[in-house]
Protein backbone atom coordinates (compact mmCIF):
# COMPACT_ATOMS: atom_id res chain seq x y z
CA UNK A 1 -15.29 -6.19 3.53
CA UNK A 2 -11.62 -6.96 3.11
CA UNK A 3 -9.77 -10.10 1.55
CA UNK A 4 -6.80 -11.67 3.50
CA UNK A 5 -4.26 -14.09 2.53
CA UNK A 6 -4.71 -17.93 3.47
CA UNK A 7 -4.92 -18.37 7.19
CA UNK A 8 -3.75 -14.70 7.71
CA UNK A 9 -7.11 -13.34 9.22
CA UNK A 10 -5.06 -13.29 12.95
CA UNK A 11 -2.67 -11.21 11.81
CA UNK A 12 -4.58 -8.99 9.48
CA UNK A 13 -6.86 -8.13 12.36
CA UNK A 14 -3.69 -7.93 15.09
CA UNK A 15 -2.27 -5.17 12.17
CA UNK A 16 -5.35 -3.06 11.39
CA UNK A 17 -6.00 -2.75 15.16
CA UNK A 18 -2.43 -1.78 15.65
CA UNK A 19 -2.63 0.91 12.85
CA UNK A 20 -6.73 2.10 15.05
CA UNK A 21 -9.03 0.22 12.42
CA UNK A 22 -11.76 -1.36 14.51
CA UNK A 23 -11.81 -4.37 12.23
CA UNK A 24 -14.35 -7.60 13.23
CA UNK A 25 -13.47 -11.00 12.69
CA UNK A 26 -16.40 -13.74 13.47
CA UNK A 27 -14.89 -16.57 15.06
CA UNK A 28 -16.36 -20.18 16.03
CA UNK A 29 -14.67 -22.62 18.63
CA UNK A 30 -13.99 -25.93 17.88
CA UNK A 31 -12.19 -28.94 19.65
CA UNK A 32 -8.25 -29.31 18.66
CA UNK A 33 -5.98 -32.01 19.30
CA UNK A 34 -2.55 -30.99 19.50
CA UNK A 35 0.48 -33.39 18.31
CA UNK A 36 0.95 -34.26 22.59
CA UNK A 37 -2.62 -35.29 22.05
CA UNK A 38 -3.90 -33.23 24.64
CA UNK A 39 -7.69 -31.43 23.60
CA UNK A 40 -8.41 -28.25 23.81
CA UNK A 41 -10.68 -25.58 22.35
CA UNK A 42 -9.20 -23.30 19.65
CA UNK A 43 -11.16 -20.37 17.89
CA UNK A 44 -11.70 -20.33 13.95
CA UNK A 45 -12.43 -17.49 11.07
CA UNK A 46 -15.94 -18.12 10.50
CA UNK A 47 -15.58 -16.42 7.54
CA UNK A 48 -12.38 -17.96 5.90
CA UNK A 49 -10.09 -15.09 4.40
CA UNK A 50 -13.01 -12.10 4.99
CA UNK A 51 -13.01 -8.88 7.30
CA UNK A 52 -15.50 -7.08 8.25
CA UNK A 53 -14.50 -3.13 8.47
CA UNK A 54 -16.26 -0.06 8.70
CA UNK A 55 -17.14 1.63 5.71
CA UNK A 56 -15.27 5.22 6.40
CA UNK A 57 -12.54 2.95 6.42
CA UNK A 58 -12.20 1.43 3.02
CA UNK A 59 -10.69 4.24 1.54
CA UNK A 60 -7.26 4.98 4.18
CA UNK A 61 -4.44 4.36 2.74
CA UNK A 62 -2.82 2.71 5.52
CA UNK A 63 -4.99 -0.36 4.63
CA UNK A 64 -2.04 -1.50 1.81
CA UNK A 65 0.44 -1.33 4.66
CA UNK A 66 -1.16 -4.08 6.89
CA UNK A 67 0.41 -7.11 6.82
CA UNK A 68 -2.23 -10.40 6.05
CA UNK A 69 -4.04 -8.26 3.74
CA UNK A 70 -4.78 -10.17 -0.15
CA UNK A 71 -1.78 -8.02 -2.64
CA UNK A 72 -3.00 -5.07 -4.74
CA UNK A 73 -6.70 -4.46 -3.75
CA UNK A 74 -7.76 -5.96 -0.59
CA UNK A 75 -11.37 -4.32 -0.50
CA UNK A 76 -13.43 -6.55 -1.78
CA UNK A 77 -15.12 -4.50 -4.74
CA UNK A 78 -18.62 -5.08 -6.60
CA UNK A 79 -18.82 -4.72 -10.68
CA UNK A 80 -18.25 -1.40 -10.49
CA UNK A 81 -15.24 -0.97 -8.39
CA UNK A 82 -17.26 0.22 -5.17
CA UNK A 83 -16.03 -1.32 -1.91
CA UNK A 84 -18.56 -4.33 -0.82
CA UNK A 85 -21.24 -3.26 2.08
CA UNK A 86 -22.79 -5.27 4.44
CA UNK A 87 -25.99 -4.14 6.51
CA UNK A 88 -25.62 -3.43 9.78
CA UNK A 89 -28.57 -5.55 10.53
CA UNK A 90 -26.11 -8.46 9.22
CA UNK A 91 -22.76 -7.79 11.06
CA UNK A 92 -25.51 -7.45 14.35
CA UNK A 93 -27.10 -11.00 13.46
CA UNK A 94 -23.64 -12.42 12.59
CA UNK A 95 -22.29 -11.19 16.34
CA UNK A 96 -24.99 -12.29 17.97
CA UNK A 97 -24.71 -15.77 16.67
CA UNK A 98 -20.92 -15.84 17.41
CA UNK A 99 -21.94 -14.96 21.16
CA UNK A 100 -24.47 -17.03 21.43
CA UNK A 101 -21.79 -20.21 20.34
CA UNK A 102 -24.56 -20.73 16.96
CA UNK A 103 -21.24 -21.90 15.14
CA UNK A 104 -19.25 -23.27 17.51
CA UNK A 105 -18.77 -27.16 17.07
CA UNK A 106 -22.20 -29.09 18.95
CA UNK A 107 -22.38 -32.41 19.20
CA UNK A 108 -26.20 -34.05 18.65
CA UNK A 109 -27.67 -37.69 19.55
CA UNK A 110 -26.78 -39.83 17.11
CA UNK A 111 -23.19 -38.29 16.11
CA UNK A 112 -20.27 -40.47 15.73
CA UNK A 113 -17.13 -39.15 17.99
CA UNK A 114 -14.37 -40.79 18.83
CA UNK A 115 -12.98 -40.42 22.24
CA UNK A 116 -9.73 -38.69 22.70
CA UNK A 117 -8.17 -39.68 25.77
CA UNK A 118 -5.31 -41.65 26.94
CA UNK A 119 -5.75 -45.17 29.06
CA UNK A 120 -8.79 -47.62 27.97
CA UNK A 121 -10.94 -45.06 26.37
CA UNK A 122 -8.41 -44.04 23.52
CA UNK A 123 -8.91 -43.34 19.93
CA UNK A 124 -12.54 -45.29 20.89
CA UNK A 125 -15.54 -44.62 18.20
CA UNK A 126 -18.71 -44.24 20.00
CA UNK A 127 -22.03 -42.72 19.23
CA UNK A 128 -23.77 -39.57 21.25
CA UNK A 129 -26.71 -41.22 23.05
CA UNK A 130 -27.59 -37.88 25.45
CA UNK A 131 -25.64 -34.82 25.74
CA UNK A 132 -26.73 -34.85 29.44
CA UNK A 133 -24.90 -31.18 30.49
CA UNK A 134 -22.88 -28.51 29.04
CA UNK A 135 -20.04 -30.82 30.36
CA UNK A 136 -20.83 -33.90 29.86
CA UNK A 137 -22.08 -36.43 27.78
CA UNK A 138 -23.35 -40.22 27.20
CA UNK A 139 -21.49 -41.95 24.24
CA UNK A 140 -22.85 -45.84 23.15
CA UNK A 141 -18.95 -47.76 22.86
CA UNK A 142 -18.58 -50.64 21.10
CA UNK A 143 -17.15 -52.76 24.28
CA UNK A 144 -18.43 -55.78 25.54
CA UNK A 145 -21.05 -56.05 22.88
CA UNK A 146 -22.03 -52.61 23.71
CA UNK A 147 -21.73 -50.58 26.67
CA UNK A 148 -22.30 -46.95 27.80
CA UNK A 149 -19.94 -44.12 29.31
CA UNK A 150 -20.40 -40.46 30.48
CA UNK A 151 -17.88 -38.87 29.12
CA UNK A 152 -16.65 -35.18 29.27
CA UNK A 153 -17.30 -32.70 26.20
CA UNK A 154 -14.07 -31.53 26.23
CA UNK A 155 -12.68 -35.34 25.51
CA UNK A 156 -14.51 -36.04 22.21
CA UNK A 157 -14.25 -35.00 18.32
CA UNK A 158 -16.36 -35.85 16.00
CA UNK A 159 -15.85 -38.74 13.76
């Protein structure tokens, strides 16, 4: 297991695959907003600031030359200075939850979101009444004493 710098795990990974590390990085998706206010889906670490690397690995010296890497010892170490392991029967669980979308950002009945759209919809809170597809869902808004909408996935955050 290796230690990166803050919000360096991109560019850790992009550098130890460059140098023919086959590093893993378990990611989740989530929705973003971006500053135009257009929403889209962006991957996260799902482990913030971790690696996951083979253990034949852990003891190349080209390790210290990757950029994103945490300064002086990156390899995550236990008490007595012997690189971290994780069982395989872990990393396999942890992948298989990452392709199955486990972590990625759901949305249940009962949720708060707020709507992030442009026109009459905009910046409205609502609450998930039925996520009827993987598309779509029904929000409660608080219009005209209550009112409902389908409304796409893809155009709500959570509140």
């Amino acid at each position: 297991m290796l230690t990166t710098e803050p919000s360096l795990e991109y560019v850790a990974a992009s550098e130890l695959e460059r140098f023919g590390f086959r590093p893993y990085l378990s990611q989740y998706r989530r929705r973003w907003i971006a500053a135009s206010g257009d929403v889209t889906t962006k991957l996260f670490p799902t482990l913030p600031r971790y690696l996951l690397l083979p253990i034949n690995d852990a003891s190349s010296r080209r390790l210290r030359l990757a950029r994103g890497l945490s300064k002086g010892n990156p390899i995550l170490s236990d008490e007595r200075g012997q690189p971290r392991r994780v069982p395989g029967a872990v990393v396999e669980a942890l992948a298989l939850a990452e392709i199955s979308g486990s972590f990625d950002e759901v949305l249940h009945v009962g949720d708060r979101v707020r709507v992030a759209t442009t026109g009459a919809l905009a910046d409205v809170r609502a609450l998930v009444q039925s996520a009827d597809t993987r598309t779509m869902l029904t929000a409660l808004l608080p219009l005209l004493g209550g009112c409902r909408a389908r409304v796409p996935r893809d155009r709500v955050i959570a509140a």
